[in-house]
Protein backbone atom coordinates (compact mmCIF):
# COMPACT_ATOMS: atom_id res chain seq x y z
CA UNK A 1 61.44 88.20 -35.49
CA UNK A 2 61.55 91.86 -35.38
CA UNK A 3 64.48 91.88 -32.73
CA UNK A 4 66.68 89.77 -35.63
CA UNK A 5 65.17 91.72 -38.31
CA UNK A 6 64.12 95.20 -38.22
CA UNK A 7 62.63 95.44 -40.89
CA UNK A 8 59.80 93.33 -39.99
CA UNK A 9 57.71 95.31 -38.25
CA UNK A 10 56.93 97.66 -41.00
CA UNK A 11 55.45 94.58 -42.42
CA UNK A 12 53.09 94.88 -39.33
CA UNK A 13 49.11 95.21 -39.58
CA UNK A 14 47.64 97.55 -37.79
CA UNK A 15 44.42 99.73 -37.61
CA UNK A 16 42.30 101.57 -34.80
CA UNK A 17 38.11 100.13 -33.77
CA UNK A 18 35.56 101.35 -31.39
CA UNK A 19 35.76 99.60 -28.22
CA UNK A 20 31.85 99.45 -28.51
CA UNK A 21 31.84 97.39 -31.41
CA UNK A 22 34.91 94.86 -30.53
CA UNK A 23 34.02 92.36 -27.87
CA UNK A 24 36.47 89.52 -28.67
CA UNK A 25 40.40 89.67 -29.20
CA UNK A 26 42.72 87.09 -30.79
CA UNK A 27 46.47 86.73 -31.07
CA UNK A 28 48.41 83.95 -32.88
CA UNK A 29 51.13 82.27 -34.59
CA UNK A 30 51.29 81.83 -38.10
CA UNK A 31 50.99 78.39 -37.57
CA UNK A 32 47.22 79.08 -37.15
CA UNK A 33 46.67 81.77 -38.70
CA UNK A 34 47.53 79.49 -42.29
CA UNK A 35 44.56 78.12 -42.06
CA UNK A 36 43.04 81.56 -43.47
CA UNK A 37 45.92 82.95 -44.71
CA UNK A 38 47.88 79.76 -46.53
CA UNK A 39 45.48 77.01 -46.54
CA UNK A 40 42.09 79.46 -47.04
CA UNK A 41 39.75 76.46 -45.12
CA UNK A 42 38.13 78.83 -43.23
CA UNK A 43 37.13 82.92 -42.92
CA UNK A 44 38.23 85.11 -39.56
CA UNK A 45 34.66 84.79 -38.88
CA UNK A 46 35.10 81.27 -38.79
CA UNK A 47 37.78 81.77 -36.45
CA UNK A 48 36.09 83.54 -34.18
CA UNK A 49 33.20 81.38 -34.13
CA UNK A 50 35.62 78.19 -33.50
CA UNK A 51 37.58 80.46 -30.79
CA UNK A 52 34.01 81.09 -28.77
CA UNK A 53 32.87 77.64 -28.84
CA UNK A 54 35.01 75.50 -29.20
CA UNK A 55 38.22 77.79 -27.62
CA UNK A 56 41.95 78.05 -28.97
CA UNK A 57 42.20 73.87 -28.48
CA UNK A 58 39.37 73.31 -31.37
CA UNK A 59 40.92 75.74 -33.47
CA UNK A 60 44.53 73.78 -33.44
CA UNK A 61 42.97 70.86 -33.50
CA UNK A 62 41.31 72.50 -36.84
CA UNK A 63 44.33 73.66 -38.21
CA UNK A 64 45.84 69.74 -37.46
CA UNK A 65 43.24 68.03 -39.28
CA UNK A 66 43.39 69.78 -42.32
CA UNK A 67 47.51 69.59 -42.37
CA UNK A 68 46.71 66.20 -42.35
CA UNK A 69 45.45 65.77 -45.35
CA UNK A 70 48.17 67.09 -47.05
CA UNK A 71 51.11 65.04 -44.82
CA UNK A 72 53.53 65.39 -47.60
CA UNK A 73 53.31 69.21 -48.40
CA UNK A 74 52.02 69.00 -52.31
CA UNK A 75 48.88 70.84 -51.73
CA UNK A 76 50.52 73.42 -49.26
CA UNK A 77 54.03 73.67 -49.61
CA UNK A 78 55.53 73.72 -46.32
CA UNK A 79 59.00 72.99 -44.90
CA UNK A 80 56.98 70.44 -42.35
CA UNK A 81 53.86 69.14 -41.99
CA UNK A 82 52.94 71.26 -38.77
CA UNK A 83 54.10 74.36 -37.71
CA UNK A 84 54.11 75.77 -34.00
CA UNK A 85 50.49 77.05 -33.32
CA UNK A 86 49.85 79.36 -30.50
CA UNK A 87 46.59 81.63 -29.80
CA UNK A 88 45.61 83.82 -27.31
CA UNK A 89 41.87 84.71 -26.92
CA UNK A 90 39.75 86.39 -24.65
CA UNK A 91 36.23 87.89 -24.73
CA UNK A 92 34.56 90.53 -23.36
């Protein structure tokens, strides 16, 4: 998005931790993320805890089941009833 809009990235989050106290990284689309951000059915901790047992499969398959209870958009407006979900994880 940033290559077609500049501006973007100054819409970035960003911030600085401890290597000591991180053991765990995620990356991921908005797609997933919603289900924090958007749909607020579940905490980061939750997805962290869903991401080391159950890996980034459970969590889509998460973020699925709850989009579909709301297959028309009325709850969650949305332009379709699933958008692209990617995540990257890995653990240290």
């Amino acid at each position: 998005m940033a290559a077609a809009i500049p501006d973007a990235a100054q819409h970035a989050l960003t911030g600085t931790a401890r290597m000591e106290d991180i053991h765990s990284a995620a990356v991921m689309s908005d797609g997933v993320s919603r289900l924090v951000t958007e749909y607020g059915m579940a905490t980061w901790f939750d997805v962290f805890a869903t991401l080391k047992t159950g890996g980034p499969r459970e969590l889509i398959e998460t973020v699925r089941k709850v989009e579909a209870t709301d297959p028309s958009g009325l709850r969650w407006p949305r332009y379709k009833s699933g958008d692209d979900a990617t995540v990257a994880y890995c653990r240290w």
